[in-house]
C-alpha atoms as a PDB file:
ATOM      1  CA  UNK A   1       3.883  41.976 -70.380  1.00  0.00           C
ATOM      2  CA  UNK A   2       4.871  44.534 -73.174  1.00  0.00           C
ATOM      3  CA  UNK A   3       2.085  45.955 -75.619  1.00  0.00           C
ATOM      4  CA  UNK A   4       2.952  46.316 -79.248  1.00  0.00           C
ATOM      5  CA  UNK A   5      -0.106  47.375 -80.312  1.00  0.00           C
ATOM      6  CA  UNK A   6      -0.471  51.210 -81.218  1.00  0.00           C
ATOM      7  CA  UNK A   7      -2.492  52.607 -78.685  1.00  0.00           C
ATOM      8  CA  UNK A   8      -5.172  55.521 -79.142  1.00  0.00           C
ATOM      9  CA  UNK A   9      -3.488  58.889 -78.693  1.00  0.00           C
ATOM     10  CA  UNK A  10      -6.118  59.603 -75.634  1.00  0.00           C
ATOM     11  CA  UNK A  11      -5.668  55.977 -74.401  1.00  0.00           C
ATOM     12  CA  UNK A  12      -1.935  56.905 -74.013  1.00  0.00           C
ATOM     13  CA  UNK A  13      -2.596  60.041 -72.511  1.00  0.00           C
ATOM     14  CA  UNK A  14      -4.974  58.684 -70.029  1.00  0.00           C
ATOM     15  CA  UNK A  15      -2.270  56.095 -69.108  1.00  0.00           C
ATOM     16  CA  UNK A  16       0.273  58.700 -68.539  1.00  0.00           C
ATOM     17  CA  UNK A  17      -2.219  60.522 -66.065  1.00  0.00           C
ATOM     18  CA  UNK A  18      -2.812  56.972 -64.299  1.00  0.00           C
ATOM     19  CA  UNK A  19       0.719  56.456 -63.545  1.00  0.00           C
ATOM     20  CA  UNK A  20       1.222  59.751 -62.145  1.00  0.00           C
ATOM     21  CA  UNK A  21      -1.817  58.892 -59.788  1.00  0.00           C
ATOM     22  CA  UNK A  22      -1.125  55.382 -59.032  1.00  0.00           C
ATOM     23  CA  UNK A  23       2.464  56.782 -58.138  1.00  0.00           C
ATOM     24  CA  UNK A  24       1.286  58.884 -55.764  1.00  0.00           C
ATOM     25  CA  UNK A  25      -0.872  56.155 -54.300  1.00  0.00           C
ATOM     26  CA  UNK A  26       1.975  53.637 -54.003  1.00  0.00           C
ATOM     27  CA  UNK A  27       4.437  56.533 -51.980  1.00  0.00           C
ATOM     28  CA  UNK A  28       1.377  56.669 -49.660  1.00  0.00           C
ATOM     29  CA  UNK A  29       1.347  52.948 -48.774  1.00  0.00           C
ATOM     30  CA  UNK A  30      -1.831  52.237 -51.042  1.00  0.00           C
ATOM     31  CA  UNK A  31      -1.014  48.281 -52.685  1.00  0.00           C
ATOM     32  CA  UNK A  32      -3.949  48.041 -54.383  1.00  0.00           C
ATOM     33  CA  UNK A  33      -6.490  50.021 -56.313  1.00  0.00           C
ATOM     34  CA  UNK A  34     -10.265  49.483 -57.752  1.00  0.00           C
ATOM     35  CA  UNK A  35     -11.329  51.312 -61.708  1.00  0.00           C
ATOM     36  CA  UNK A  36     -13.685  53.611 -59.459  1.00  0.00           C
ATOM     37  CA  UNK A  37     -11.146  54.979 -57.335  1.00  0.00           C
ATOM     38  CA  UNK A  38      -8.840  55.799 -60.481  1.00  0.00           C
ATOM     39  CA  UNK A  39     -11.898  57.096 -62.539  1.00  0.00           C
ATOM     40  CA  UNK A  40     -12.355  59.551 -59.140  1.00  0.00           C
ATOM     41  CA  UNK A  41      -8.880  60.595 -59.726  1.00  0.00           C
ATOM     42  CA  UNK A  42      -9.456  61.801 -62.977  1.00  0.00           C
ATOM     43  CA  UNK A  43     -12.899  62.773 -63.198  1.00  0.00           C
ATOM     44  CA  UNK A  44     -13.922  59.826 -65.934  1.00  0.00           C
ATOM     45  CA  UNK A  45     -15.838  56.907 -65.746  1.00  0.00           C
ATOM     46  CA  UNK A  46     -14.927  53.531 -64.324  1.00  0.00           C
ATOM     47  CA  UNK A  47     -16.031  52.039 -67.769  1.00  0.00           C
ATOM     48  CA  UNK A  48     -13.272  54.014 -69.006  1.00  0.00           C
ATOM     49  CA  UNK A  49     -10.588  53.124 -67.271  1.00  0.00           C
ATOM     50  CA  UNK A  50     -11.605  49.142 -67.113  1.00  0.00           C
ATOM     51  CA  UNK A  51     -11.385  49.643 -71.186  1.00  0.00           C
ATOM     52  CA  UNK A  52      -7.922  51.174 -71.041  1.00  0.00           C
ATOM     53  CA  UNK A  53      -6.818  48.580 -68.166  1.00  0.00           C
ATOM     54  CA  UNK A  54      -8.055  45.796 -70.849  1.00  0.00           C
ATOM     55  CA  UNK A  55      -6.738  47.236 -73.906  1.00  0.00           C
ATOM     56  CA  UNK A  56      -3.087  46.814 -72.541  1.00  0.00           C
ATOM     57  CA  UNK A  57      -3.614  43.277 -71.449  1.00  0.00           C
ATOM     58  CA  UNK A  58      -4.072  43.740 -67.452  1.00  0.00           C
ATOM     59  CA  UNK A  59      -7.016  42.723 -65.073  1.00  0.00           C
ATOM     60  CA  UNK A  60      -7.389  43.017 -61.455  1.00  0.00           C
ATOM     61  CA  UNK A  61      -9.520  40.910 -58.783  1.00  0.00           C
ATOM     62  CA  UNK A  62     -12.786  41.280 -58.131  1.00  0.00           C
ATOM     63  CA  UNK A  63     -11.637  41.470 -53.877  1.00  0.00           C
ATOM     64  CA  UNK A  64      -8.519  43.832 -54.214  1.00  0.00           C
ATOM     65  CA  UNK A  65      -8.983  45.848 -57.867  1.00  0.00           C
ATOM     66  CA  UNK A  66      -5.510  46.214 -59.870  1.00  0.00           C
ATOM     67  CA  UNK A  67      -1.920  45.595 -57.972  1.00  0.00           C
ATOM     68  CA  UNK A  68      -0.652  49.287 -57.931  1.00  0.00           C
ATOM     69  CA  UNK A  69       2.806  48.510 -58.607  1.00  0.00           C
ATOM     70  CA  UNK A  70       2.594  45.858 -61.281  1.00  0.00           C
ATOM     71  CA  UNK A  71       0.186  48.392 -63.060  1.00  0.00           C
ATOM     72  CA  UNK A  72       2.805  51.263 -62.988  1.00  0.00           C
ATOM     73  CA  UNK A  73       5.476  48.699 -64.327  1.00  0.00           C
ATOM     74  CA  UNK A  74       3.249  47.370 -66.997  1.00  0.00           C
ATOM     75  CA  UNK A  75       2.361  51.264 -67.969  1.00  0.00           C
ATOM     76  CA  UNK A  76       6.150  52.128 -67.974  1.00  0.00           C
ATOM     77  CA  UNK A  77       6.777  48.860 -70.562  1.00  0.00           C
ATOM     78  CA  UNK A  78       4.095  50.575 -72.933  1.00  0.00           C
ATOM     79  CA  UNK A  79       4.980  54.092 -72.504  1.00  0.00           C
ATOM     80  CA  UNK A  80       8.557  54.118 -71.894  1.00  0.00           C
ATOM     81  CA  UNK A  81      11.373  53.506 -74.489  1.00  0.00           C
ATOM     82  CA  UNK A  82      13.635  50.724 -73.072  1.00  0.00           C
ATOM     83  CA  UNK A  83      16.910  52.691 -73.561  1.00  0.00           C
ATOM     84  CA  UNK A  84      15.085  56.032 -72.498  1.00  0.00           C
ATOM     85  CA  UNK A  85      14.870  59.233 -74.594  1.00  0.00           C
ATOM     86  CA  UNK A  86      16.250  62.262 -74.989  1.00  0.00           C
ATOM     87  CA  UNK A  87      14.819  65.701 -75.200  1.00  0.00           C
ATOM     88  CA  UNK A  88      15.550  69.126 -76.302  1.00  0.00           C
ATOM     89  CA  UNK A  89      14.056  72.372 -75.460  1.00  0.00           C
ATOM     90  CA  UNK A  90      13.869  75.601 -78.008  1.00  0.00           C
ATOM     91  CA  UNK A  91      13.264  78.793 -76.364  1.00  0.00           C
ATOM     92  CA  UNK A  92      14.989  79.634 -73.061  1.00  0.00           C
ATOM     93  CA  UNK A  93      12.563  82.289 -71.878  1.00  0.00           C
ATOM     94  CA  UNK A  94      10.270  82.363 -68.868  1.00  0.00           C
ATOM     95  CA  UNK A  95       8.053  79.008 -70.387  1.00  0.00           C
ATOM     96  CA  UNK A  96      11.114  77.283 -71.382  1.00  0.00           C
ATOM     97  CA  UNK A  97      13.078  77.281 -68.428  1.00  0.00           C
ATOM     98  CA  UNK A  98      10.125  76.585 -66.451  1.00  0.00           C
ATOM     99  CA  UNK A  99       9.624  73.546 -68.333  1.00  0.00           C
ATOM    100  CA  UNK A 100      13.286  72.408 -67.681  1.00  0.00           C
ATOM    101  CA  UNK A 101      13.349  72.857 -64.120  1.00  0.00           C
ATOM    102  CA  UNK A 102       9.706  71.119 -63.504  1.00  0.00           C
ATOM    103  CA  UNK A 103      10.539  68.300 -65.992  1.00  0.00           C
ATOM    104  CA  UNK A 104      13.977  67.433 -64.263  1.00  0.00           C
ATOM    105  CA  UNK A 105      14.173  64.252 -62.735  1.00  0.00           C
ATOM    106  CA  UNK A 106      10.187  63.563 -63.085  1.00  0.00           C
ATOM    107  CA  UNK A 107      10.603  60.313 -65.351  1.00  0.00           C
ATOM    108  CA  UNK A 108      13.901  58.752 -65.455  1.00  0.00           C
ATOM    109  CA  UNK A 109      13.408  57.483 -69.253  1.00  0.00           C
ATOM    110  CA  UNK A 110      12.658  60.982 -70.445  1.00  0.00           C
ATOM    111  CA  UNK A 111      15.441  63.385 -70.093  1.00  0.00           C
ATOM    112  CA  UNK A 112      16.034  67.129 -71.139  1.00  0.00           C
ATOM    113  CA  UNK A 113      20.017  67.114 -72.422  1.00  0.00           C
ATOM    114  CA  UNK A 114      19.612  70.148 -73.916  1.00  0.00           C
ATOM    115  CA  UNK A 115      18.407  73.696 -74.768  1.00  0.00           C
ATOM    116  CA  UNK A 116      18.618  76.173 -77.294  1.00  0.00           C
ATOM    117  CA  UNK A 117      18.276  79.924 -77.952  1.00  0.00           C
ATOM    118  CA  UNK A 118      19.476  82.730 -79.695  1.00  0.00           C
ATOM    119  CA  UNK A 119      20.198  85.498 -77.042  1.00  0.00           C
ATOM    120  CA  UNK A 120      24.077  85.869 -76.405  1.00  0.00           C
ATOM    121  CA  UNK A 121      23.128  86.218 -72.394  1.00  0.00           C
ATOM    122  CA  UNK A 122      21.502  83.279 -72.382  1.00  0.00           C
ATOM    123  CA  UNK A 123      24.126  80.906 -74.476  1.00  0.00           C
ATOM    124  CA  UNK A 124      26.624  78.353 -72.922  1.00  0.00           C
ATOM    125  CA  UNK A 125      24.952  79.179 -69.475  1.00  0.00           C
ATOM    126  CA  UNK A 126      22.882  75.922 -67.567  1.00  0.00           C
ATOM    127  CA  UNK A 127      19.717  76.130 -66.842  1.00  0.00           C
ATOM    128  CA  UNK A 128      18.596  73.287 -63.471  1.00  0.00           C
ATOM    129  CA  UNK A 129      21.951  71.099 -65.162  1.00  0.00           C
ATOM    130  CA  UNK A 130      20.674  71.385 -68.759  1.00  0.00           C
ATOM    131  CA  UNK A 131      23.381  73.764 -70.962  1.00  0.00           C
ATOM    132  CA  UNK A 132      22.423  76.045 -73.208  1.00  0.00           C
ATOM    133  CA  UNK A 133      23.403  76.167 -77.133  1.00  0.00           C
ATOM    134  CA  UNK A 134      23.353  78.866 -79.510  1.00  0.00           C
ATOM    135  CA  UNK A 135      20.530  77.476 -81.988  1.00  0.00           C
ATOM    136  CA  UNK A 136      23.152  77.626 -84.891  1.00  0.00           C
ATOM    137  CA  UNK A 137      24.205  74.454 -82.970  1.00  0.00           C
ATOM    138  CA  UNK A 138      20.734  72.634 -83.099  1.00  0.00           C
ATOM    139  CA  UNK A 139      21.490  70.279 -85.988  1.00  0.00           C
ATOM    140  CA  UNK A 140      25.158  69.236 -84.440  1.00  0.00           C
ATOM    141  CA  UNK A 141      23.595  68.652 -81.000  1.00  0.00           C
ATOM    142  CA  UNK A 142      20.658  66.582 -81.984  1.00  0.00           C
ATOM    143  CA  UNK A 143      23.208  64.304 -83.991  1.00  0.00           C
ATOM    144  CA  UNK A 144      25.578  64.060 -81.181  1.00  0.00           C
ATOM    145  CA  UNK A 145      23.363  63.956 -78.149  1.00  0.00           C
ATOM    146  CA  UNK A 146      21.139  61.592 -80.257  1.00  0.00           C
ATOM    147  CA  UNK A 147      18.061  63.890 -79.178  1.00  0.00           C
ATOM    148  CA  UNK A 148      14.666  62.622 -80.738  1.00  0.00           C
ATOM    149  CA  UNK A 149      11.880  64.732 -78.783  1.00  0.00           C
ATOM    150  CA  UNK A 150      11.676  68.879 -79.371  1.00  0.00           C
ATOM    151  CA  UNK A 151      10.113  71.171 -77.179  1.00  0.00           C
ATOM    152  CA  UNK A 152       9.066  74.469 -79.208  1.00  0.00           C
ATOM    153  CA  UNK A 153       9.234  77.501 -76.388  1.00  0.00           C
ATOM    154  CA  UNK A 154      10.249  79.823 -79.080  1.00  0.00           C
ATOM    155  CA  UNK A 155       7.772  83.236 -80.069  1.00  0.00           C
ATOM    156  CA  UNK A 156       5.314  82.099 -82.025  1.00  0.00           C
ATOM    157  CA  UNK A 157       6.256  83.977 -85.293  1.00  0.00           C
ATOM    158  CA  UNK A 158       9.147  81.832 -85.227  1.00  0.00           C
ATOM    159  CA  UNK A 159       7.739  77.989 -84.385  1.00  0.00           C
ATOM    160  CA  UNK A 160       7.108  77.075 -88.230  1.00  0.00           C
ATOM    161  CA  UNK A 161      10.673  77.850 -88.870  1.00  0.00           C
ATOM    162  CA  UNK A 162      11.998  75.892 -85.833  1.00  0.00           C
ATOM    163  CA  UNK A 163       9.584  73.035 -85.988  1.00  0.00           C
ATOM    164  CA  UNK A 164      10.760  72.818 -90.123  1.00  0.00           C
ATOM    165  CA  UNK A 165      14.526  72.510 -88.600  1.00  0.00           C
ATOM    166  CA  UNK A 166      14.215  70.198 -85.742  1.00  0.00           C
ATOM    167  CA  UNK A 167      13.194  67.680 -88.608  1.00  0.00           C
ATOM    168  CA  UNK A 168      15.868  68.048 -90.629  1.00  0.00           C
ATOM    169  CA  UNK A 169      18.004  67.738 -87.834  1.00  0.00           C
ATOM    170  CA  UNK A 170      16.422  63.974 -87.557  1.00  0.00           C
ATOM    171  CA  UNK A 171      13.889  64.929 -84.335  1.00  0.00           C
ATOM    172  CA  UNK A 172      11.023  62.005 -84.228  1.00  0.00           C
ATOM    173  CA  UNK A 173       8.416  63.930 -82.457  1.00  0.00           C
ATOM    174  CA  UNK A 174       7.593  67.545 -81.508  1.00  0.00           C
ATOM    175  CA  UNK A 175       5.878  68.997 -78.560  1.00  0.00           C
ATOM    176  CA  UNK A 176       4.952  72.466 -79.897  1.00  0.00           C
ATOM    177  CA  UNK A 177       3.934  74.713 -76.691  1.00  0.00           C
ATOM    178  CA  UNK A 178       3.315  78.322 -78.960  1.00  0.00           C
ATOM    179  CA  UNK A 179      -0.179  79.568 -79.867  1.00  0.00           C
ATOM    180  CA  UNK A 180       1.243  78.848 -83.622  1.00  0.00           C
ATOM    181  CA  UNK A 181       0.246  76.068 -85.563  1.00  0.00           C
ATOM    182  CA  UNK A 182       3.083  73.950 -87.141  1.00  0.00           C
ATOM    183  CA  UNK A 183       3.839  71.259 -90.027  1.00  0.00           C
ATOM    184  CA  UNK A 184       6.027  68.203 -89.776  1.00  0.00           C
ATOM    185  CA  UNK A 185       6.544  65.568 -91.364  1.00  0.00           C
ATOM    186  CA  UNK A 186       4.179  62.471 -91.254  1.00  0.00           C
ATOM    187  CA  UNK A 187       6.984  59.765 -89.229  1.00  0.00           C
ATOM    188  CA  UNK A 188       7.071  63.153 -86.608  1.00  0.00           C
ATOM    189  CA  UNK A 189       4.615  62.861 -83.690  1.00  0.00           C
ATOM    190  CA  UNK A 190       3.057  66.450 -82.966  1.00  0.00           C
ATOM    191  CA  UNK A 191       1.716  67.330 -80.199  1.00  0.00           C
ATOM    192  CA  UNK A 192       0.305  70.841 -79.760  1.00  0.00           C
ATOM    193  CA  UNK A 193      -0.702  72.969 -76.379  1.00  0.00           C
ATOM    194  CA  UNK A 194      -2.119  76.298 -76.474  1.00  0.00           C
ATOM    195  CA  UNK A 195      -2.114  77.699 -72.957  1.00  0.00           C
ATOM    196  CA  UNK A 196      -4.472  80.141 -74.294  1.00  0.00           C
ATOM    197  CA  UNK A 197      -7.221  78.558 -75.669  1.00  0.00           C
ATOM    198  CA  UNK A 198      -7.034  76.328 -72.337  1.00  0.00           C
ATOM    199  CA  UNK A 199      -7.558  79.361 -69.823  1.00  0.00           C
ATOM    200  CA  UNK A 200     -10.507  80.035 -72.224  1.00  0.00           C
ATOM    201  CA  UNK A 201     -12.290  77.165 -72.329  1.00  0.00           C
ATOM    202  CA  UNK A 202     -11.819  76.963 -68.728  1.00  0.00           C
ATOM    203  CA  UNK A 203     -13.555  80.871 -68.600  1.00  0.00           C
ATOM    204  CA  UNK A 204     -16.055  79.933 -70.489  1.00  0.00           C
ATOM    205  CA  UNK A 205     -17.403  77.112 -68.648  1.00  0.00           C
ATOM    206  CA  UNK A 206     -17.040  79.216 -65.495  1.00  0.00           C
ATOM    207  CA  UNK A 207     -19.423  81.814 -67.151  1.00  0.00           C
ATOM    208  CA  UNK A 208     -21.886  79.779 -68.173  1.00  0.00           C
ATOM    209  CA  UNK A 209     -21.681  78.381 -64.583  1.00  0.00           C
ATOM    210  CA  UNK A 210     -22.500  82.234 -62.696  1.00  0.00           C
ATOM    211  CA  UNK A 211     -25.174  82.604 -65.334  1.00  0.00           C
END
C-alpha cells in the first residue's frame, strides 16, 4: 500500500528511525514486533507509534504486533522515491567527507553522486567512490547528474551563498549541516542541524541532572 498523503515532518522522521530499528530487528531473526517494543527503541510512547503505524494505513494483530518486514516495505513505499534520488555534498572537509563515507551504501534509493569544493588539493580526487568537482561546476553537475538533494558542509560564512546557488541550479531540497541559518525557496525542503546547539542541549540536561 503506498501513502499519498503528506505526512507530518516528525511523523516522517519517526518513520525513518523505525525502519532503521525494525532493520536491525529483521537481520537478527525477529518476524514480528509489538508498538511497545518499538516505542522502547526510541524512547516514546506506544500511543505514539500506534498513531504513526495508523496514519500510513498499517495494523498489526493483537497475538503477534506488526509483520517486521511488510512494515519496512510499506515505510520504504512512503519514504522512498520509486526511481531513487540523488545527492550532492558541498564542503569536502572533515564533516563532509565523513558524511560521504557513513552515508555510502546505507539506503539504496538515496545516493551521494557527487561532491564539491573549492580547494585545488581536494578537486577531481574521490572521496569512498564519490568524485570531487570544483564548485564552479555545481550548476553543470546537478543538471547532468540530475541531483535534487544538497548537503551544505561548507564554513558557515559561506552557506547563504551556497544554499542561494544549489537552487538555481534546480536542487529540490537542502540539508544544511552549518551553525548558519539559510533561505530557499518555498518548493525547497530545508532541513537544518546544528551540531552545536545539540551537544548543548544535551549539557544542559546533564547539569541540571548533577544538580
Amino acid at each position: 500500500m503506498k501513502e499519498n498523503k503528506k505526512l507530518p515532518d516528525k511523523t516522517v522522521e519517526r518513520l525513518s528511525q523505525y525502519r532503521r530499528n525494525l532493520l536491525l530487528c529483521a537481520a537478527n531473526g525477529k518476524t514480528h514486533i509489538f508498538s511497545h517494543e518499538i516505542a522502547n527503541l526510541l524512547h516514546i510512547t506506544s500511543v505514539q507509534v500506534r498513531r504513526d503505524i495508523m496514519l500510513i494505513g498499517y495494523s498489526g494483530t493483537l497475538r503477534k504486533g506488526y509483520d517486521i518486514q511488510e512494515l519496512i516495505d510499506l515505510i520504504g513505499d512512503i519514504i522512498d522515491s520509486e526511481d531513487g534520488q540523488k545527492v550532492a555534498v558541498i564542503g569536502v572537509g572533515n564533516l563532509g567527507r565523513a558524511i560521504i563515507s557513513y552515508l555510502k551504501g546505507k539506503r539504496s534509493k538515496l545516493s551521494i553522486v557527487a561532491a564539491f569544493d573549492t580547494n585545488a588539493e581536494k578537486i577531481d580526487r574521490v572521496y569512498a567512490g564519490v568524485h570531487c568537482y570544483h564548485y564552479d561546476k555545481l550548476a553543470e553537475v546537478i543538471k547532468r547528474e540530475q541531483i535534487s538533494i544538497g548537503i551544505i558542509t561548507v564554513p558557515a560564512s559561506e552557506a547563504a551563498k551556497v544554499a542561494e546557488n544549489l537552487v538555481i541550479a534546480g536542487i529540490k531540497g537542502v540539508l544544511n549541516f552549518t551553525p548558519s541559518p539559510v533561505n530557499v525557496s518555498s518548493h525547497v525542503f530545508l532541513e537544518e542541524y546544528d551540531m552545536i546547539t545539540s551537544l548543548e542541549k544535551v549539557a544542559y540536561f546533564v547539569k541540571k541532572n548533577d544538580i
